[in-house]
C-alpha atoms as a PDB file:
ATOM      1  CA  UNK A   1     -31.480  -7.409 -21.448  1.00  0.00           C
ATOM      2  CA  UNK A   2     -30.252  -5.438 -24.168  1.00  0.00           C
ATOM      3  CA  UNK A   3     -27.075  -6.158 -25.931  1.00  0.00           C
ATOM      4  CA  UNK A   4     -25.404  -3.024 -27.020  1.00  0.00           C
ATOM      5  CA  UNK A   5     -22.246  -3.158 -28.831  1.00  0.00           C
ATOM      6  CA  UNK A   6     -19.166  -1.143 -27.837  1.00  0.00           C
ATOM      7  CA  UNK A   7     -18.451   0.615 -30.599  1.00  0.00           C
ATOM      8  CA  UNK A   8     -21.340   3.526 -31.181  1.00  0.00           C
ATOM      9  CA  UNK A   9     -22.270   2.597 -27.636  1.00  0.00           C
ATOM     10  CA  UNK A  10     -24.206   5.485 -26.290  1.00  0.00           C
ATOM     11  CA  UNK A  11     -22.164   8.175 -23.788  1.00  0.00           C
ATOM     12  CA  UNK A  12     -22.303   7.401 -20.045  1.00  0.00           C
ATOM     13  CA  UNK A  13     -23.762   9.918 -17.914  1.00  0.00           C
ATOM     14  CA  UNK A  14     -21.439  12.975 -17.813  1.00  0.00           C
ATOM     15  CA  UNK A  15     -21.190  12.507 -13.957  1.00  0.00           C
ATOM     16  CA  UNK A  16     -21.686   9.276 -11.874  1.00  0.00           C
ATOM     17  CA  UNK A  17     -21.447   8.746  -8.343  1.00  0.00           C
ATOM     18  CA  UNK A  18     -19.475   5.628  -6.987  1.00  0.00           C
ATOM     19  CA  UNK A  19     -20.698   4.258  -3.954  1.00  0.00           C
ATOM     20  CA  UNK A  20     -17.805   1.352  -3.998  1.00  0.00           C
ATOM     21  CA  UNK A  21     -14.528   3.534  -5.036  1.00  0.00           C
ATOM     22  CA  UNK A  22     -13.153   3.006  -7.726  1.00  0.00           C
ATOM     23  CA  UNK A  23      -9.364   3.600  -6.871  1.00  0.00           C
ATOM     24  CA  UNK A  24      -9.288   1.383  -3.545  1.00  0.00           C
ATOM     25  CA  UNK A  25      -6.137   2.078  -2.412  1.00  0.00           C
ATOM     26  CA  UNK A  26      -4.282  -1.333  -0.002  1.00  0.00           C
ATOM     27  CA  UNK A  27      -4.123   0.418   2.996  1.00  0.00           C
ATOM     28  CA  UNK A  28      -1.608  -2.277   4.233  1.00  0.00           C
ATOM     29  CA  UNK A  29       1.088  -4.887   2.373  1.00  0.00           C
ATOM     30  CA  UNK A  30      -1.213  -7.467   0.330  1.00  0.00           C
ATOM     31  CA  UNK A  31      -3.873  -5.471  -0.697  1.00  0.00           C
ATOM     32  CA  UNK A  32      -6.090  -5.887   2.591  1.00  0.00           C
ATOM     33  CA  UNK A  33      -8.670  -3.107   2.781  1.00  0.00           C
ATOM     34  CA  UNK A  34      -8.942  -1.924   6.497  1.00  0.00           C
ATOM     35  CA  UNK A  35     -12.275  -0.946   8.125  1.00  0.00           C
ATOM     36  CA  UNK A  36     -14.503  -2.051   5.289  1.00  0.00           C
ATOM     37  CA  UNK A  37     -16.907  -3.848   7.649  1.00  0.00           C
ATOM     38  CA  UNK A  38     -16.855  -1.376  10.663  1.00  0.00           C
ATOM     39  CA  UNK A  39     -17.834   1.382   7.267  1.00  0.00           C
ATOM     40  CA  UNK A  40     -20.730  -0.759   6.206  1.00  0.00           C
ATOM     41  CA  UNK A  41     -21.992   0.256  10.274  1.00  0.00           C
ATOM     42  CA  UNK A  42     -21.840   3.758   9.967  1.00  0.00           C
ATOM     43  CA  UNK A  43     -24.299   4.039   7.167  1.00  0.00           C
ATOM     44  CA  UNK A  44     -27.812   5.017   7.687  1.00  0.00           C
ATOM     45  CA  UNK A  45     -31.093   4.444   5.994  1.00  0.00           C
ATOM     46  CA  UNK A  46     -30.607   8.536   5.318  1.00  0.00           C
ATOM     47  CA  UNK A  47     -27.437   7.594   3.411  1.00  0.00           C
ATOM     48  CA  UNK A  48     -28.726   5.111   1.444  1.00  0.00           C
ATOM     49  CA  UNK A  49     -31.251   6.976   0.245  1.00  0.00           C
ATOM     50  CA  UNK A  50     -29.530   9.909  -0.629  1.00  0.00           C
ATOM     51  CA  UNK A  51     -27.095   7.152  -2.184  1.00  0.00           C
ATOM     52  CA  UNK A  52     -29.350   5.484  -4.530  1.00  0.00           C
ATOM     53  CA  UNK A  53     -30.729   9.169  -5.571  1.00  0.00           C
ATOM     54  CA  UNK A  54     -27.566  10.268  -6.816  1.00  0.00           C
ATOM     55  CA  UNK A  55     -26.435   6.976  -8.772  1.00  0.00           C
ATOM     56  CA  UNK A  56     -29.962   7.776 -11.032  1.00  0.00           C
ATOM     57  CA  UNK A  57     -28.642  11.472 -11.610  1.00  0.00           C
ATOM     58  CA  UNK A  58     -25.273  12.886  -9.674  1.00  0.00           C
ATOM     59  CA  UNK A  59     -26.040  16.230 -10.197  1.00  0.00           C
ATOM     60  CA  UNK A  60     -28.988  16.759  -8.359  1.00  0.00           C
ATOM     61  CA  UNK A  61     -28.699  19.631  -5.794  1.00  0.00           C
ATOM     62  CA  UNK A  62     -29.063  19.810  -2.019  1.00  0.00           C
ATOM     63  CA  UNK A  63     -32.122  21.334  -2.312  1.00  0.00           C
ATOM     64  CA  UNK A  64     -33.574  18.540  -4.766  1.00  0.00           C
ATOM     65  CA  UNK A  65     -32.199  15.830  -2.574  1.00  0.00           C
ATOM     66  CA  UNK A  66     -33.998  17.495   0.108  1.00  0.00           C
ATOM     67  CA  UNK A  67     -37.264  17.482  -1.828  1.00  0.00           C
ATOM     68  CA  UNK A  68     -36.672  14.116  -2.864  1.00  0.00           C
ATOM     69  CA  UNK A  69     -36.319  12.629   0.515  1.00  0.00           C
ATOM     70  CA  UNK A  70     -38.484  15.133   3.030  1.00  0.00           C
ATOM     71  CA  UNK A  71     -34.941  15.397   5.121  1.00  0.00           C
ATOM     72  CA  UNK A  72     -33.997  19.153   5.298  1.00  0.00           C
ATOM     73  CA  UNK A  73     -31.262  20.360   3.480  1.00  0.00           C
ATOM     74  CA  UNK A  74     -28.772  21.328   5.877  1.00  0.00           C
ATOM     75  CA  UNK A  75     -28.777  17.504   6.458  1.00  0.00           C
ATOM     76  CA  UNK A  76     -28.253  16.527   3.079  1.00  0.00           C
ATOM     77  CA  UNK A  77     -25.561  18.612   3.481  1.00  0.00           C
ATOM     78  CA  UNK A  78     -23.933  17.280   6.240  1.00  0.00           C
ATOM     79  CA  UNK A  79     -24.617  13.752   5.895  1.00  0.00           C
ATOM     80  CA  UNK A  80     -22.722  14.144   2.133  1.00  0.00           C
ATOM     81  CA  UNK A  81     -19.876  15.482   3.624  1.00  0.00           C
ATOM     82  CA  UNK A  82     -19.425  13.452   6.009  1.00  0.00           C
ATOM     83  CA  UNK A  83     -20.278  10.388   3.206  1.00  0.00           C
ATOM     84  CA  UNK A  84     -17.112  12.131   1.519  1.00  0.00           C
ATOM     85  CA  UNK A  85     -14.551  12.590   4.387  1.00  0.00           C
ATOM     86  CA  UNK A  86     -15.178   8.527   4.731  1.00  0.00           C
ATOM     87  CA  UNK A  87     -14.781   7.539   1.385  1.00  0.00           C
ATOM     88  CA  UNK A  88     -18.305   5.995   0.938  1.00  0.00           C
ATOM     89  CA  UNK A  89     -19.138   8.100  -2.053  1.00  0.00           C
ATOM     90  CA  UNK A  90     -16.929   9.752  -4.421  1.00  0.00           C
ATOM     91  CA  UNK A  91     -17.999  12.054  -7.426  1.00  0.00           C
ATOM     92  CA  UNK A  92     -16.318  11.266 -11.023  1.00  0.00           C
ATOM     93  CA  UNK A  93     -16.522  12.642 -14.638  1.00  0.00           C
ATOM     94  CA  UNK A  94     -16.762   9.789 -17.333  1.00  0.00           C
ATOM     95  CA  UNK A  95     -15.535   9.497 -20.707  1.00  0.00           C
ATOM     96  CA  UNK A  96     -16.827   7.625 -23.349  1.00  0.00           C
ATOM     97  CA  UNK A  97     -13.681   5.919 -24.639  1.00  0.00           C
ATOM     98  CA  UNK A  98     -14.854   4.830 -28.412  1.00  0.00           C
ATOM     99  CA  UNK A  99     -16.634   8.547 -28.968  1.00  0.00           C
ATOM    100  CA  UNK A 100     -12.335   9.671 -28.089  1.00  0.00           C
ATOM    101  CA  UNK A 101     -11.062   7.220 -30.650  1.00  0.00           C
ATOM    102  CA  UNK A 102     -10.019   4.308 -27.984  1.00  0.00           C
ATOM    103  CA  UNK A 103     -12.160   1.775 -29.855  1.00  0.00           C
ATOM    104  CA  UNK A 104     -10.515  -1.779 -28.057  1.00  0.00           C
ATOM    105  CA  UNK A 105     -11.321  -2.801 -24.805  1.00  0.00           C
ATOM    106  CA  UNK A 106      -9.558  -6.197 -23.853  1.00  0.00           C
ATOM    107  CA  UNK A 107      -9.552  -7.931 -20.438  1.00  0.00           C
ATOM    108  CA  UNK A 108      -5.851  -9.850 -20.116  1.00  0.00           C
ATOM    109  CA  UNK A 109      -5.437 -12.283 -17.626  1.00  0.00           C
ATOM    110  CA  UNK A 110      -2.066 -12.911 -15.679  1.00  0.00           C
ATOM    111  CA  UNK A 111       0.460 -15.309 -14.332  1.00  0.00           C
ATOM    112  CA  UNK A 112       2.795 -14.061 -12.087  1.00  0.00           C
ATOM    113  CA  UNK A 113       5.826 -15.415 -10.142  1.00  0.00           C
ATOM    114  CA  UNK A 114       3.717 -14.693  -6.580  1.00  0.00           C
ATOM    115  CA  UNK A 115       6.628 -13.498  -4.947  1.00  0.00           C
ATOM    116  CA  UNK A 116       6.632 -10.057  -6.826  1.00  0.00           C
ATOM    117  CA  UNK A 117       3.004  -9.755  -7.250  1.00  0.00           C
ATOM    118  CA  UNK A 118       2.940  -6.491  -4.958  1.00  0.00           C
ATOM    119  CA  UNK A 119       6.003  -4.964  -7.371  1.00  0.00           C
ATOM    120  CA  UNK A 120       4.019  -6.164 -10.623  1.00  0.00           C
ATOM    121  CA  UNK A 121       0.481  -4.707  -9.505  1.00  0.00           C
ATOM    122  CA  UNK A 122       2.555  -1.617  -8.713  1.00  0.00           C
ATOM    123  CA  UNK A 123       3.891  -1.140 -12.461  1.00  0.00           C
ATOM    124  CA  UNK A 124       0.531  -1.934 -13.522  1.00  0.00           C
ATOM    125  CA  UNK A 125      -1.173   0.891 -11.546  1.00  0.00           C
ATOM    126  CA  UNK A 126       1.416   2.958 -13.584  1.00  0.00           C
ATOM    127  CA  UNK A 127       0.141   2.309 -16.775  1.00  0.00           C
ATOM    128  CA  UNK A 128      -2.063   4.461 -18.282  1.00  0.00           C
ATOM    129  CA  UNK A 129      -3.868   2.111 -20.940  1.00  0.00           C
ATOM    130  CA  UNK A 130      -4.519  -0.239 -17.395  1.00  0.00           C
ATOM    131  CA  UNK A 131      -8.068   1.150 -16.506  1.00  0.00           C
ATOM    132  CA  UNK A 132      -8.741  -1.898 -13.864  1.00  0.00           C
ATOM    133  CA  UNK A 133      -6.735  -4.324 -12.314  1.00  0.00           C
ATOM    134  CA  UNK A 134      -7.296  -7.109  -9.817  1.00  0.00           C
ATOM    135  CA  UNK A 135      -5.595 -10.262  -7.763  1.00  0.00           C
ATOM    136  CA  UNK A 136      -7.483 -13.370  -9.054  1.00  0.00           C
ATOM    137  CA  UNK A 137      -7.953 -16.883  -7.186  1.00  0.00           C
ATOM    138  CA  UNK A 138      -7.841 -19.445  -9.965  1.00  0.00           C
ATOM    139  CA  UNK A 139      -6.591 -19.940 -13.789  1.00  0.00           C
ATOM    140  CA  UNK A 140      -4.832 -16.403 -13.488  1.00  0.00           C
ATOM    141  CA  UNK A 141      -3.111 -14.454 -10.435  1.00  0.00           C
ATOM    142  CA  UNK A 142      -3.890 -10.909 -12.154  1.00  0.00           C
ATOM    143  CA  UNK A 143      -6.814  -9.640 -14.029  1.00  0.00           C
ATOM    144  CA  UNK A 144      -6.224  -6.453 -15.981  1.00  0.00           C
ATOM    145  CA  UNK A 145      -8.787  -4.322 -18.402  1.00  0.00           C
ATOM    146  CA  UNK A 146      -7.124  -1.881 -20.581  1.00  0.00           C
ATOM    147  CA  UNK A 147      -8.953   0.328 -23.680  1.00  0.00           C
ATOM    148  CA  UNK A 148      -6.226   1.573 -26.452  1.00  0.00           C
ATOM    149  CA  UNK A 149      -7.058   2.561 -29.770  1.00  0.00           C
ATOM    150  CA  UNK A 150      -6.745  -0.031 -32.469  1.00  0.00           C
ATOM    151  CA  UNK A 151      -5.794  -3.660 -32.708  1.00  0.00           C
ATOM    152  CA  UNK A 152      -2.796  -2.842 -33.529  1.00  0.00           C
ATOM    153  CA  UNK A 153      -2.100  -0.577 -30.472  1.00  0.00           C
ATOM    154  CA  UNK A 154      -3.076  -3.437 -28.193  1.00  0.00           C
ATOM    155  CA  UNK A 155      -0.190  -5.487 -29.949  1.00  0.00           C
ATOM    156  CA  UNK A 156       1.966  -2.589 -29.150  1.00  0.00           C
ATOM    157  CA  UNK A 157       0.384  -2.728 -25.112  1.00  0.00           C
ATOM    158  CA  UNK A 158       1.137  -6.655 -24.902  1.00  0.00           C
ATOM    159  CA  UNK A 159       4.628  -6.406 -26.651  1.00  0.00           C
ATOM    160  CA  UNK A 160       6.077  -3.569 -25.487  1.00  0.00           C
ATOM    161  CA  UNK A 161       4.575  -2.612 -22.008  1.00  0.00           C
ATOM    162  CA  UNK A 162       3.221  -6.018 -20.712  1.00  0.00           C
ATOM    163  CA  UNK A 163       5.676  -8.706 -21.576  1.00  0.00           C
ATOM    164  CA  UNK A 164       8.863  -6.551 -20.099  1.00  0.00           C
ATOM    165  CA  UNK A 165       7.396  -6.522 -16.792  1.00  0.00           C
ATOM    166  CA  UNK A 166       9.843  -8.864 -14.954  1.00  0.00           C
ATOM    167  CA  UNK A 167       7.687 -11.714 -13.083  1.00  0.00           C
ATOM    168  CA  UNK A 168       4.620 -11.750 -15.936  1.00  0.00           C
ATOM    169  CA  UNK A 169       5.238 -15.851 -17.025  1.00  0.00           C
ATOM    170  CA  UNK A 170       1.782 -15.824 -19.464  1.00  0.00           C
ATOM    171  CA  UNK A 171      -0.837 -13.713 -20.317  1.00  0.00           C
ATOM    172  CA  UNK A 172      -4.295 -14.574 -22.122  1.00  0.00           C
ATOM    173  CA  UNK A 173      -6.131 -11.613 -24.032  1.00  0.00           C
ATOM    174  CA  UNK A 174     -10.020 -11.318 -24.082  1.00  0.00           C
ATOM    175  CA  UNK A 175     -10.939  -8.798 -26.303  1.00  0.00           C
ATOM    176  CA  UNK A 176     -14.726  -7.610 -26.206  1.00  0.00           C
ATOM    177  CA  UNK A 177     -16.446  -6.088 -28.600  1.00  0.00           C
ATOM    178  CA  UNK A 178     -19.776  -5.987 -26.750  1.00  0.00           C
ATOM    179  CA  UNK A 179     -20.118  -4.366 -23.235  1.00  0.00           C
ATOM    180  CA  UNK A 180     -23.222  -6.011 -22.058  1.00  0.00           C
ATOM    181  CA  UNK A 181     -23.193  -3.946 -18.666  1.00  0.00           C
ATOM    182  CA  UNK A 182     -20.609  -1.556 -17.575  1.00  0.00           C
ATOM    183  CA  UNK A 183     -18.907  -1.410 -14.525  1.00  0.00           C
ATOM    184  CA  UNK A 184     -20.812   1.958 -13.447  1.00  0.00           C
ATOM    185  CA  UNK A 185     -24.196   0.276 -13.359  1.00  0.00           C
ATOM    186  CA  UNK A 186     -23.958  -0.838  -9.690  1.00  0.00           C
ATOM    187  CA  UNK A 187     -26.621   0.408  -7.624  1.00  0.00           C
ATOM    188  CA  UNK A 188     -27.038   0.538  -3.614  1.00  0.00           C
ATOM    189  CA  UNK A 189     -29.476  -2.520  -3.062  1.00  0.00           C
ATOM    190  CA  UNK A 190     -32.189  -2.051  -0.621  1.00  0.00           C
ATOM    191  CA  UNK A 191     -31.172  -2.259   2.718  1.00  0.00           C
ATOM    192  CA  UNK A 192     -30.057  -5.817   3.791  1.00  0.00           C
ATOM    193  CA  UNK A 193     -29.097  -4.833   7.243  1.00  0.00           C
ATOM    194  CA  UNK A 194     -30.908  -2.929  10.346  1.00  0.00           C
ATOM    195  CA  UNK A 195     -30.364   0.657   9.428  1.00  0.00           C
ATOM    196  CA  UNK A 196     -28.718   3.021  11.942  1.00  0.00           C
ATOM    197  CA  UNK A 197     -30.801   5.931  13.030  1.00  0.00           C
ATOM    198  CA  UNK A 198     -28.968   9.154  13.870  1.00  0.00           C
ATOM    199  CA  UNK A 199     -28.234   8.731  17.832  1.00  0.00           C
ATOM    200  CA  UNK A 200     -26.701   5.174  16.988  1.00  0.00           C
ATOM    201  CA  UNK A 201     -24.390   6.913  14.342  1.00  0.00           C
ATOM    202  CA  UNK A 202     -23.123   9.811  16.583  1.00  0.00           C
ATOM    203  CA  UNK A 203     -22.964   7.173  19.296  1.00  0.00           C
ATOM    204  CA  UNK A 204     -20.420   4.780  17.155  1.00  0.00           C
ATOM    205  CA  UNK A 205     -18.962   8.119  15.730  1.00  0.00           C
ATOM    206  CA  UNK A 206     -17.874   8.518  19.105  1.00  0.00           C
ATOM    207  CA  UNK A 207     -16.832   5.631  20.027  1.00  0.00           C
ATOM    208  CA  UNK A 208     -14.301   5.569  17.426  1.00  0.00           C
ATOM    209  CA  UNK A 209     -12.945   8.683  17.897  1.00  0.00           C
ATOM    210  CA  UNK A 210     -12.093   7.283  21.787  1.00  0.00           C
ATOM    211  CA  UNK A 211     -10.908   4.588  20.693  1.00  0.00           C
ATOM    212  CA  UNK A 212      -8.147   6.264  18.153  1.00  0.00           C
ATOM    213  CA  UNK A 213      -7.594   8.471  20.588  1.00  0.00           C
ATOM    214  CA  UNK A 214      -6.525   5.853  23.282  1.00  0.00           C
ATOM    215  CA  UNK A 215      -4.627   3.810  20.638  1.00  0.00           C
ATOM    216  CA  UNK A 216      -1.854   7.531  20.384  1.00  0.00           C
ATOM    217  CA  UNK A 217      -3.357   7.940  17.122  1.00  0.00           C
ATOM    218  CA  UNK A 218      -5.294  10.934  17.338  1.00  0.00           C
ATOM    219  CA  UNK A 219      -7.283  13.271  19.644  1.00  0.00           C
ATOM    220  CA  UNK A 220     -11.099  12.920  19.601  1.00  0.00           C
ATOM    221  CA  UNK A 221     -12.849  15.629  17.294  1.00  0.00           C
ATOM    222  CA  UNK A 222     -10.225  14.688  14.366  1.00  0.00           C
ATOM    223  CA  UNK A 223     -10.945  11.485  13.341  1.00  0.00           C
ATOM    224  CA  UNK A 224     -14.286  11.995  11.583  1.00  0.00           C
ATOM    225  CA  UNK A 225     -12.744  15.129   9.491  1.00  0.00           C
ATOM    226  CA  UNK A 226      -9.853  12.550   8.327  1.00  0.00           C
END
């Protein structure tokens, strides 16, 4: 593996495609993520490949996906969209941060009085110069990355937007000045699971939608356009 150091590092792709959001978003108290398993169900083998084609270059068309994979276009389209409307895939620009003048990149871990973790993550998320943050099990309760411009900005972060954050007992800085692999270098593995084929996708599609329905949550025909 090749060690390339963050400053100078070479731009990332001007698009990328994240098959694991980025922005997660707790879709109940604590951070839980709901449906993440039942998700992982309603991909196909078509998905996946379509998938892993557009993490190696996101701006391939519909027509090249359809070239790529011998599934007509129309389905490309459809199965994107409908990839989309989940929140399997989402398309992002990305930045490289040195090459705009934010040369430090520092991972800072937290401890937090646990009963206000959910009002400290939320200040966090506020923070512009907070690119990532996490709950940890372990040394720290909170991981954080943030990317500022100088050493002397990151001072600035810790002294005057970290430590007023009521509930924040310690902190411990990491600062790195190599990136060995970024975070946007995930790729779909192979498939590790039986792949659905189309009928067994429409069938759970359905299924679902009955199932919301029943619950007073919906009528069926909505869900899948939520």
């Amino acid at each position: 593996m090749r060690v390339q150091p963050w400053p100078g590092a070479p731009n990332p792709p001007l698009a990328s495609i994240a098959a694991a959001p980025s922005r997660l978003r707790p879709t109940r108290p604590g951070g839980a993520y709901q449906g993440s398993s039942r998700m992982a169900r309603l991909v196909t083998e078509t998905d996946r490949a379509i998938i892993r084609l557009l993490q190696r270059d996101a701006r391939m068309s519909y027509a090249e996906l359809s070239r790529a994979t011998g599934i007509p276009e129309s389905t490309v389209r459809r199965r994107m969209d409908r990839l989309q409307q989940r929140g399997v895939i989402e398309f992002a620009m990305l930045a490289d941060p040195v090459r705009l003048g934010y040369e430090v990149r520092a991972m800072i871990g937290l401890r937090v009085e646990l009963r206000r973790l959910e009002e400290i993550a939320a200040k966090l998320r506020a923070i512009d110069e907070v690119t990532f943050a996490a709950f940890l099990t372990g040394n720290f309760d909170i991981m954080i990355h943030v990317v500022v411009r100088s050493q002397d900005a990151l001072v600035n972060f810790l002294t005057g937007r970290l430590a007023p954050i009521e509930g924040v007992r310690s902190s411990e800085t990491f600062v790195m000045p190599y990136v060995i692999k970024p975070t946007t270098a995930w790729v779909l593995p192979e498939a590790d699971r039986p792949a659905l084929d189309e009928a067994e996708l429409d069938e759970l599609t359905l299924e679902q939608e009955i199932s919301t329905a029943t619950r007073g949550r919906g009528r069926p025909g909505q869900v899948a356009a939520r």
